[in-house]
Protein backbone atom coordinates (compact mmCIF):
# COMPACT_ATOMS: atom_id res chain seq x y z
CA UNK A 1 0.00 0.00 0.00
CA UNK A 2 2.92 2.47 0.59
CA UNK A 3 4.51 1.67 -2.76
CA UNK A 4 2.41 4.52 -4.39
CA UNK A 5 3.21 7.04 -7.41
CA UNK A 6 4.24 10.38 -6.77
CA UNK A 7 1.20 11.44 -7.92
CA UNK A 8 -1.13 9.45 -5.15
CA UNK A 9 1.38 11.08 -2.31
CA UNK A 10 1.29 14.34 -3.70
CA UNK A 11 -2.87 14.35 -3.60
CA UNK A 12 -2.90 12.62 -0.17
CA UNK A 13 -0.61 15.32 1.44
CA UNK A 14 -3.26 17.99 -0.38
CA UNK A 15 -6.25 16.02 1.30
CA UNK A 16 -4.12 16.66 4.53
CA UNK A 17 -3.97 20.11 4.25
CA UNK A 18 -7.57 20.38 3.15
CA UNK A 19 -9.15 18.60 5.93
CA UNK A 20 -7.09 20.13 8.55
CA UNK A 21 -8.89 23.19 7.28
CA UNK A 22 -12.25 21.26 8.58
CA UNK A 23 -10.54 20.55 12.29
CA UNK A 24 -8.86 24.29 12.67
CA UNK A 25 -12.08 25.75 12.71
CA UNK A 26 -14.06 24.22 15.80
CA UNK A 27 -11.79 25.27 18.28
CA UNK A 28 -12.81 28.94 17.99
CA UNK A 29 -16.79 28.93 17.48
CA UNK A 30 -17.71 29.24 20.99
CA UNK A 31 -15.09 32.52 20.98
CA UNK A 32 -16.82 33.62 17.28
CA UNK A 33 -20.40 33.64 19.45
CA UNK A 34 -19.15 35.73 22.42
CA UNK A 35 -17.63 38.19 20.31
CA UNK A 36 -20.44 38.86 17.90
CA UNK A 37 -23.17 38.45 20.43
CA UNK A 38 -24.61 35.34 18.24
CA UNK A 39 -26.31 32.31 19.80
CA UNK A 40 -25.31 28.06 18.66
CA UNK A 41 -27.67 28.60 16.22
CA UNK A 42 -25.87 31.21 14.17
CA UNK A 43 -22.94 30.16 14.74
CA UNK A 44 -24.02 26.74 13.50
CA UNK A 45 -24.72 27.94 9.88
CA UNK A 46 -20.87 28.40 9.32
CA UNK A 47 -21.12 24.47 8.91
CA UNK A 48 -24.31 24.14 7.36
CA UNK A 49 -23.76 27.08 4.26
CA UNK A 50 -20.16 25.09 3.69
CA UNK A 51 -22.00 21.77 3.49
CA UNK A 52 -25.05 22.86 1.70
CA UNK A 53 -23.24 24.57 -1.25
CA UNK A 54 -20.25 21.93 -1.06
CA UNK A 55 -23.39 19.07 -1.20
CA UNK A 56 -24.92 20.55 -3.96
CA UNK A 57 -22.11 21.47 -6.26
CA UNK A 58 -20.82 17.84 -5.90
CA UNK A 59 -23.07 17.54 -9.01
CA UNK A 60 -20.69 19.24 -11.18
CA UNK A 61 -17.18 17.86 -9.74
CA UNK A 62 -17.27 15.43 -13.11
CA UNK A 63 -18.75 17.44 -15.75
CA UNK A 64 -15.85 19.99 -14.82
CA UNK A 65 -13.21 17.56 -14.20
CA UNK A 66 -13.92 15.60 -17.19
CA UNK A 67 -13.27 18.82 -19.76
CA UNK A 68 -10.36 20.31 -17.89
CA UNK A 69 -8.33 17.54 -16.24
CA UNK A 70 -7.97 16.77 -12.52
CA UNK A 71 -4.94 18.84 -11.97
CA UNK A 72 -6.83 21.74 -12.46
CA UNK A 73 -10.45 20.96 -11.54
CA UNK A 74 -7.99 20.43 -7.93
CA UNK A 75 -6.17 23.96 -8.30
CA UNK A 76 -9.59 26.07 -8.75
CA UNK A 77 -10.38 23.97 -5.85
CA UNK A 78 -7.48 24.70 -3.70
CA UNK A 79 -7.65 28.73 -5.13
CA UNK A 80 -11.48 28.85 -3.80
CA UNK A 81 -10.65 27.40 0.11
CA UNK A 82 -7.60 29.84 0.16
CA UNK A 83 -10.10 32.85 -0.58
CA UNK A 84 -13.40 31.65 0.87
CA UNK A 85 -11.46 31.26 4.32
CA UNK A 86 -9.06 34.46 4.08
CA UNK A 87 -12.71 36.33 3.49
CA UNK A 88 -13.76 34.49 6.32
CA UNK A 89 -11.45 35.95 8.41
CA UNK A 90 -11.62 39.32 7.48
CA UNK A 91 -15.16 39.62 8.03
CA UNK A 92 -16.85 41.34 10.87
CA UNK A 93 -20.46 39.47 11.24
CA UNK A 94 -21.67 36.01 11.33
CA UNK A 95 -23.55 36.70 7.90
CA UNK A 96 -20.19 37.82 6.00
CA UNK A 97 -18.53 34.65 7.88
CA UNK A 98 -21.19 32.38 6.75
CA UNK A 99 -21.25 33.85 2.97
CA UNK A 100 -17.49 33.33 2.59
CA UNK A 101 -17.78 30.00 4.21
CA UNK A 102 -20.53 28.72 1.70
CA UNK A 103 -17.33 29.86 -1.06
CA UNK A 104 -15.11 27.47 1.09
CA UNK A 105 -17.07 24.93 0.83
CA UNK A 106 -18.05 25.72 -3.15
CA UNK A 107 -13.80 25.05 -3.67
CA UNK A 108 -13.96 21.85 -0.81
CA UNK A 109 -16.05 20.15 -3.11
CA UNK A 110 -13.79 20.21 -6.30
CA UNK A 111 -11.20 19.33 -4.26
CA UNK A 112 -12.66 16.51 -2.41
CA UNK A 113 -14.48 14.71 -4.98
CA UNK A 114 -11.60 14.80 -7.49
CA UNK A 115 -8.59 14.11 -4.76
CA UNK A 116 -10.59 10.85 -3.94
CA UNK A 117 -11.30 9.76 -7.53
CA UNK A 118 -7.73 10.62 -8.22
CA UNK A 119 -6.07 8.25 -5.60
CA UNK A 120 -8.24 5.58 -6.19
CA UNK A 121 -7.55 5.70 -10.07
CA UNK A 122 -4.43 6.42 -9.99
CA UNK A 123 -3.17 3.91 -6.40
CA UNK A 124 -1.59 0.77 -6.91
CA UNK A 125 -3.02 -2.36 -4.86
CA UNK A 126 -6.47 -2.78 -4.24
CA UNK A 127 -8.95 -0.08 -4.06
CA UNK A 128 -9.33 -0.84 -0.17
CA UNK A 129 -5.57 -0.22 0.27
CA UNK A 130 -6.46 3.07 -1.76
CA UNK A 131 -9.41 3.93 0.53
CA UNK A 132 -7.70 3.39 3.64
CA UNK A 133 -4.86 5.64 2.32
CA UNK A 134 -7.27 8.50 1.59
CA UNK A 135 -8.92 7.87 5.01
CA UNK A 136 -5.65 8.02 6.27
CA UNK A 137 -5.09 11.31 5.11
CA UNK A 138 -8.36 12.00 6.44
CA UNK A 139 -7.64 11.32 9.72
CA UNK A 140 -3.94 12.82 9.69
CA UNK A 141 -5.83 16.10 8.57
CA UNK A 142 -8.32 16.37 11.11
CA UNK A 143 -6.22 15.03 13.82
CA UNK A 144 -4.06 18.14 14.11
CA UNK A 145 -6.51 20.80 12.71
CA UNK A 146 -8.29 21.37 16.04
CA UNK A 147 -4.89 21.31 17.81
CA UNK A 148 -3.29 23.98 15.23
CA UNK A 149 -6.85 25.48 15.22
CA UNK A 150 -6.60 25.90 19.11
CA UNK A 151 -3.38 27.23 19.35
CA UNK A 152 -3.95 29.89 16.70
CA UNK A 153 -7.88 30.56 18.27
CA UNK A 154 -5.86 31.40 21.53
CA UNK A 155 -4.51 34.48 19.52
CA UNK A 156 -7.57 35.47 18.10
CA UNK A 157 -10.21 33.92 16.10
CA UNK A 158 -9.73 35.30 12.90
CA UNK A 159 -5.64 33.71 12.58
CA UNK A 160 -7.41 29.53 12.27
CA UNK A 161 -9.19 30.92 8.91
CA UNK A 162 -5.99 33.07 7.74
CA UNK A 163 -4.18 29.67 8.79
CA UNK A 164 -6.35 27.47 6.77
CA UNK A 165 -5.48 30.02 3.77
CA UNK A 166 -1.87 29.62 4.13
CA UNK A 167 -1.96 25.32 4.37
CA UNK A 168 -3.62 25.57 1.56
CA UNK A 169 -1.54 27.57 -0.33
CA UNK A 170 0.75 24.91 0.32
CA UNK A 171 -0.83 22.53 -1.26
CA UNK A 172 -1.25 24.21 -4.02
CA UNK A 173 2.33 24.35 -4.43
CA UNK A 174 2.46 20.25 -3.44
CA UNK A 175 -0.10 19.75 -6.72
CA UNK A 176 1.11 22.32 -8.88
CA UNK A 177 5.16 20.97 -8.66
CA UNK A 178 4.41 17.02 -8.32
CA UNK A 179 0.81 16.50 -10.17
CA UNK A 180 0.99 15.67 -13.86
CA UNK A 181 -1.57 17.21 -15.74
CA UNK A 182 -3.39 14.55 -17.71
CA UNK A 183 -5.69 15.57 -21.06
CA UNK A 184 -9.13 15.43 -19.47
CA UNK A 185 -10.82 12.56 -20.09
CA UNK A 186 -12.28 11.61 -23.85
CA UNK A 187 -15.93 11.45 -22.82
CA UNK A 188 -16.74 14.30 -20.97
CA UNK A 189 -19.42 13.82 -17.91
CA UNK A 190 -22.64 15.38 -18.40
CA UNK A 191 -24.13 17.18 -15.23
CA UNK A 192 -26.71 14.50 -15.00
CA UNK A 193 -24.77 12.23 -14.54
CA UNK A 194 -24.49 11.84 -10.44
CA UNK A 195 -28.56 12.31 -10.31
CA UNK A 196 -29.13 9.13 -12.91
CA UNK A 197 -26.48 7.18 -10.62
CA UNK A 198 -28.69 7.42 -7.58
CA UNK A 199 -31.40 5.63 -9.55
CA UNK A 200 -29.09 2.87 -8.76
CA UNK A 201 -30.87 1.21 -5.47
CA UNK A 202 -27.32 0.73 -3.54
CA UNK A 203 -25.17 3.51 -4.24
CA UNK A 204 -28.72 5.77 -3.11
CA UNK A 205 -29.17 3.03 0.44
CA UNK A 206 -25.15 3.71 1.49
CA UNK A 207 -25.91 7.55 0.62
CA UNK A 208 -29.06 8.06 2.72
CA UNK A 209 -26.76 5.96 5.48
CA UNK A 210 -24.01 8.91 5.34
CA UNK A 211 -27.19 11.32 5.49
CA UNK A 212 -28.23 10.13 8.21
CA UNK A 213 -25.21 8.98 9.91
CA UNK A 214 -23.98 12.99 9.25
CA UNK A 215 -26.36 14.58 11.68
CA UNK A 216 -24.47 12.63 14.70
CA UNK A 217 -21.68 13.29 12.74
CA UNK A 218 -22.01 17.27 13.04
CA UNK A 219 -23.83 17.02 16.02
CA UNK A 220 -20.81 16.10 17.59
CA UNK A 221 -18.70 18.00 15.61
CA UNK A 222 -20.66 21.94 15.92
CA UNK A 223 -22.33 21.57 18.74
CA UNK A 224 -20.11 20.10 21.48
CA UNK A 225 -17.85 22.87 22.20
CA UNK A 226 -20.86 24.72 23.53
CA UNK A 227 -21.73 22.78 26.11
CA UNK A 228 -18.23 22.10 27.09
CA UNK A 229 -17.41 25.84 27.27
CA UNK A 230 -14.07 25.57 27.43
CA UNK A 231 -11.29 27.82 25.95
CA UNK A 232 -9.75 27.46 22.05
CA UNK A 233 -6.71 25.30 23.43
CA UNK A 234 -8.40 22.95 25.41
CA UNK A 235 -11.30 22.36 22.74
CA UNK A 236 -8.40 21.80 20.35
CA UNK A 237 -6.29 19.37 22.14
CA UNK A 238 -9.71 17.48 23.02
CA UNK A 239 -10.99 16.84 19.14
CA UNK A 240 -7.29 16.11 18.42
CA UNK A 241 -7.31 13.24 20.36
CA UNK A 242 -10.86 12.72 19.15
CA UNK A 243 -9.24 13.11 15.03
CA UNK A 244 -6.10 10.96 16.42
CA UNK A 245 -8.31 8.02 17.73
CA UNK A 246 -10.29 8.49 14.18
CA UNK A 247 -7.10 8.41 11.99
CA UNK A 248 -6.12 4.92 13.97
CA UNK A 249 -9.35 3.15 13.41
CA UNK A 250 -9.71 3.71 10.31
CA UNK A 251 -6.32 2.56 8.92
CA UNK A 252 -5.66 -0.37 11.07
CA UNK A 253 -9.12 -1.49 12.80
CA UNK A 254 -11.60 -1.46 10.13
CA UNK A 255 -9.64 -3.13 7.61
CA UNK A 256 -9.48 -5.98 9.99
CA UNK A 257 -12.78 -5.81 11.72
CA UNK A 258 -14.26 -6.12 7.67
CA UNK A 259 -12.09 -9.07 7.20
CA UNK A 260 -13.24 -11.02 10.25
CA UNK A 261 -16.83 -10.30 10.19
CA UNK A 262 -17.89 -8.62 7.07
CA UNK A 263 -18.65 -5.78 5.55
CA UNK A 264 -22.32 -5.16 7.19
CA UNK A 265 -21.55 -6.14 10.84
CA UNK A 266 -18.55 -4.05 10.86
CA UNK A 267 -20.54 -0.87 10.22
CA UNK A 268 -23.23 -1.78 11.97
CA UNK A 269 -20.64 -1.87 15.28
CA UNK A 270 -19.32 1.40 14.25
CA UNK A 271 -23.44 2.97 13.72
CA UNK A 272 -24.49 1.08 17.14
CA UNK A 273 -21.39 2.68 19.04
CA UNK A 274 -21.41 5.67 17.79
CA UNK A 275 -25.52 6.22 18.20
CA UNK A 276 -24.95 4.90 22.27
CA UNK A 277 -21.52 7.53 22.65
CA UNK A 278 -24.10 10.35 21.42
CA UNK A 279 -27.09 8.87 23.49
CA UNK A 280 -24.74 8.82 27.02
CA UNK A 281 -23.32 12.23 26.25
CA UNK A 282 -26.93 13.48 26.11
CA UNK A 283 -27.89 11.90 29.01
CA UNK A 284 -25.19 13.29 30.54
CA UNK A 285 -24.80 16.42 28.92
CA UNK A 286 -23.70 18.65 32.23
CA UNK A 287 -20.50 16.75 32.85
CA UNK A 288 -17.54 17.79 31.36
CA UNK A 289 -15.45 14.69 31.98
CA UNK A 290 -18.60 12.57 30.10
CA UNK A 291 -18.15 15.06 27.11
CA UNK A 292 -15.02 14.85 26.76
CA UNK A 293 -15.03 10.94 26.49
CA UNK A 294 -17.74 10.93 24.49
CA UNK A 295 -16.27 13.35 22.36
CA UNK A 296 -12.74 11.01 21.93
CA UNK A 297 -14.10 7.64 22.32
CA UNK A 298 -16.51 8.89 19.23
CA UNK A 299 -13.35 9.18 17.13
CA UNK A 300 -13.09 4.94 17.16
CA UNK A 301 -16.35 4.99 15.36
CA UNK A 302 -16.13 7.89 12.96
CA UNK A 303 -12.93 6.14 11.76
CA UNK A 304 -14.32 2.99 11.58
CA UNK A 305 -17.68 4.16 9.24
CA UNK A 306 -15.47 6.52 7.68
CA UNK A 307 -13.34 3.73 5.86
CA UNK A 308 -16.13 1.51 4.99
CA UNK A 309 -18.54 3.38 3.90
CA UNK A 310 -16.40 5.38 1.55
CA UNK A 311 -15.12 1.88 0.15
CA UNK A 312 -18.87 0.70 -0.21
CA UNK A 313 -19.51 3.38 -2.14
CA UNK A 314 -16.53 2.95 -4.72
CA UNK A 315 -17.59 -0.85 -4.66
CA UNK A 316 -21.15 -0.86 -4.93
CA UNK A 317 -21.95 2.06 -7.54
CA UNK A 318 -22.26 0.84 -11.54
CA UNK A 319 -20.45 4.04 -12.82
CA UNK A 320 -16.94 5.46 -12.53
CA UNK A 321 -15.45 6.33 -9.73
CA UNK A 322 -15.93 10.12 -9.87
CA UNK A 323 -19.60 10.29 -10.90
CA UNK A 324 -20.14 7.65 -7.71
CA UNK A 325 -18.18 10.22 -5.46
CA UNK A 326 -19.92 13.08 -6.34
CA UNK A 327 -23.82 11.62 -6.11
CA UNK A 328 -22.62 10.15 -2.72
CA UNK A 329 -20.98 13.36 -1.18
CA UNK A 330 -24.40 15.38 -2.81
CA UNK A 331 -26.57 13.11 -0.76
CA UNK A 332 -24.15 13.33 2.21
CA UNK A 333 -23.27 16.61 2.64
CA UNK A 334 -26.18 18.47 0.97
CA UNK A 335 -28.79 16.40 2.58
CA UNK A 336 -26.86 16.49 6.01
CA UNK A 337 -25.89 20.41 6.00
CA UNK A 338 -29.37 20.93 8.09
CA UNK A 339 -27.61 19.05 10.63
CA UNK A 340 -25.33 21.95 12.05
CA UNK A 341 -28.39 24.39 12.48
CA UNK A 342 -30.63 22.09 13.81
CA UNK A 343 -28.54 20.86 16.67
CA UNK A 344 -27.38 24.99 17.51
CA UNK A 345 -31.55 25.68 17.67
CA UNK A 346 -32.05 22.32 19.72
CA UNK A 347 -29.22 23.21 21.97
CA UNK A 348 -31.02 26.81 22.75
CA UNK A 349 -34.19 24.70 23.99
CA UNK A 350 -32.07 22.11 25.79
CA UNK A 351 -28.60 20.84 25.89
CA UNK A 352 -29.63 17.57 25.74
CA UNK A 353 -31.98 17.39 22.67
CA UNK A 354 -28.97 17.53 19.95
CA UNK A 355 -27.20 14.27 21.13
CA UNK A 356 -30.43 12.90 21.11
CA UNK A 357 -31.75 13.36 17.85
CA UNK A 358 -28.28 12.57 16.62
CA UNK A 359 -28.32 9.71 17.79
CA UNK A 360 -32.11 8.45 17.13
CA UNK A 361 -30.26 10.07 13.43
CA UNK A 362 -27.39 6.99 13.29
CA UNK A 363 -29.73 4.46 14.34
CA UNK A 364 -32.05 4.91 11.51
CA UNK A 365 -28.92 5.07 9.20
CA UNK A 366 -28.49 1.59 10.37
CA UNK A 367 -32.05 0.63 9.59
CA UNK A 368 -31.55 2.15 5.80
CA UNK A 369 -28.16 0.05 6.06
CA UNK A 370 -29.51 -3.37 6.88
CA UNK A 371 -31.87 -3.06 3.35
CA UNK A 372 -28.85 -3.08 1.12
CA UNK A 373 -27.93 -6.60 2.72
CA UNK A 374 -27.52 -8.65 0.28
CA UNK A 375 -25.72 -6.17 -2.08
CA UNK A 376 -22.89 -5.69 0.84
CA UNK A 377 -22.71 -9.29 0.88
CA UNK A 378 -22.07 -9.58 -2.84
CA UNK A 379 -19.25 -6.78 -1.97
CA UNK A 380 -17.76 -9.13 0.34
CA UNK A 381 -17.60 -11.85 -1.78
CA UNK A 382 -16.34 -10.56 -4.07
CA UNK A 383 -13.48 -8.55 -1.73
CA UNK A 384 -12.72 -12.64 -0.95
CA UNK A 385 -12.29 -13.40 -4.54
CA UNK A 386 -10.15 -10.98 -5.78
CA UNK A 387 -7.91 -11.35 -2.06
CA UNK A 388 -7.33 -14.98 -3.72
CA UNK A 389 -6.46 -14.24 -7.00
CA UNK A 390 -4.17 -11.43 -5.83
CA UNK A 391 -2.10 -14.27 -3.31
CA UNK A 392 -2.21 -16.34 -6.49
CA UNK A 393 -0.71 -13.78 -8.45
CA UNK A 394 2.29 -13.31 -5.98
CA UNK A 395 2.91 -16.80 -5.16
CA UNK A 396 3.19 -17.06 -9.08
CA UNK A 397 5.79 -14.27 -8.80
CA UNK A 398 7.98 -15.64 -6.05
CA UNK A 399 7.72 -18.56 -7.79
């Protein structure tokens, strides 16, 4: 799996970057509120206008990719996060904060979709190996972002979103220097494309799973440092061992969980632990200590669904790799981005009622889960079949 192309190690590193920019940010929403006088709610909708327009313009990651290449469907990705959050940070009121935010997530999107298609395409070894490398990345990226994101909310919280612009002018430099710039593809995608995919009974079951499994997912993720009330540092350090516990699981647990029991069981532990961490930190939504265990502990799952989901999907969609990317991440993140402001106008009513509902959320994602049984189990014979005939393969080698 480490034997990779300079061009898979030069989009992983990007993906670092990129979702470190997701991590930097929580730190300092609690300090955003107190200094503009705005409640959870508002400050909520800095996640939910990213997700929403990132969700939605998912739909055209292909159709753009597919006339102008990869390398620089990425670049107009990376350019859009470096101004979207260095806006962000210049901006005075929660409304200018959320516009520039919804830009962010306009340039996260043709980023994301294309850096995953990319390494998978472009990886040598299995497209599992690939997937946990991207979740890797994943992980790596939103392991330190709250910790970076703390350190720099301690100065003020305007320096995480100037600190998000200058990692990703980084990688910028990472894909401009070490990417080679492929002819786009000979048949370009047509913006239909992701919508006619979701007609496909599987791909649309795993999607409404991330949907659904995304409201715990954000619940966690926006609303937690509120009831914590702790300072930029401290939230940092605590979703950093919350991202480090994530980055573990999902390169060395869930490969090996889905190999001893299967592709279904294996996320249905992650969904059933994840919807009981949300359910106890709702029940016990006044203690700090509970929180914060929740909060890390919650990391073991997230890793776990993160990986095997995101290989389901690759697996179990009938069309190319990018047009499967982008109709999952539009269900995902443009069905989910409600997520954010519901839990902020929950938490007003009670701090208890967003763990709640995000977790009644990930155990109906398990419910949508167990109907796509017998496709997952198809996956996982398959997954058996080709393991075989890649040992084969070597042993004829060594031979």
């Amino acid at each position: 799996m480490l034997r990779q192309s300079r061009t898979v190690w030069s989009v992983a590193f990007a993906c670092v970057i990129s979702f470190m920019g997701i991590g930097l940010v929580d730190p300092i929403l609690k300090p955003i509120a107190e200094e503009l006088g705005a409640g959870p709610a508002q400050v909520s909708l800095l996640f939910t206008s990213y997700m929403a327009v990132m969700g939605v313009a998912m739909l055209g990651t292909g159709w753009l990719s597919s006339r102008i290449g990869a390398k620089r469907t990425l670049l107009i990705g990376l350019v859009l996060i470096i101004a979207g959050s260095a806006l962000a940070g210049s901006q005075d009121s929660i409304a200018g904060i959320v516009g520039f935010r919804a830009l962010w997530g306009l340039g996260n999107a043709l980023f994301i979709a294309t850096a995953l298609a990319t390494i998978v395409n472009a990886a040598s070894g299995s497209v599992a190996q690939a997937i946990i490398l991207y979740e890797a990345a994943l992980g790596v990226g939103i392991a330190t972002g709250p910790l970076l994101g703390g350190w720099l909310g301690s100065i003020g919280w305007r320096w995480p979103f100037f600190g998000v612009a200058v990692l990703m002018a980084l990688a910028v430099i990472a894909v401009m220097t070490t990417l080679p710039a492929p002819p786009p593809s000979g048949t370009p995608t047509p913006l239909s494309a992701p919508l006619r995919a979701l007609g496909d009974r599987g791909l649309l079951t795993v999607a409404i799973t991330a949907l659904l499994y995304n409201f715990g997912f954000f619940t966690l993720l926006a609303y937690t440092p509120f009831p914590l009330g702790l300072g930029a540092q401290q939230i940092g350090s605590i979703f950093f061992g919350w991202g480090t516990l994530l980055a573990v699981t999902s390169v060395f647990v869930a490969p090996r969980l889905q190999h001893r029991f299967g592709t279904l069981p294996s996320i249905g532990i992650a969904l059933v632990g994840f919807a009981a961490t949300l359910f106890t930190m709702g029940t016990w939504a006044d203690s700090k200590p509970v929180l914060i265990a929740g909060v890390v502990i919650a990391g073991a799952f997230i890793g776990i669904n993160n990986t095997l989901i995101t290989e389901t999907v690759m697996k179990i969609a009938p069309v190319e790799r990018s047009v499967a990317s982008a109709a999952y991440s539009f269900v995902r993140f443009g069905g989910g981005a409600v997520a954010p402001w519901l839990a902020g106008v929950l938490g007003e009513r009670s701090i208890r009622l967003p763990f709640f509902v995000g977790a009644g959320a990930v155990g109906v994602a398990l419910l949508v889960l167990l109907s796509a049984g017998a496709r997952l189990h198809e996956i996982d014979q398959n997954h058996v079949v080709d393991a075989e005939l890649e040992a084969q393969a070597v042993g004829v080698g060594d031979a």
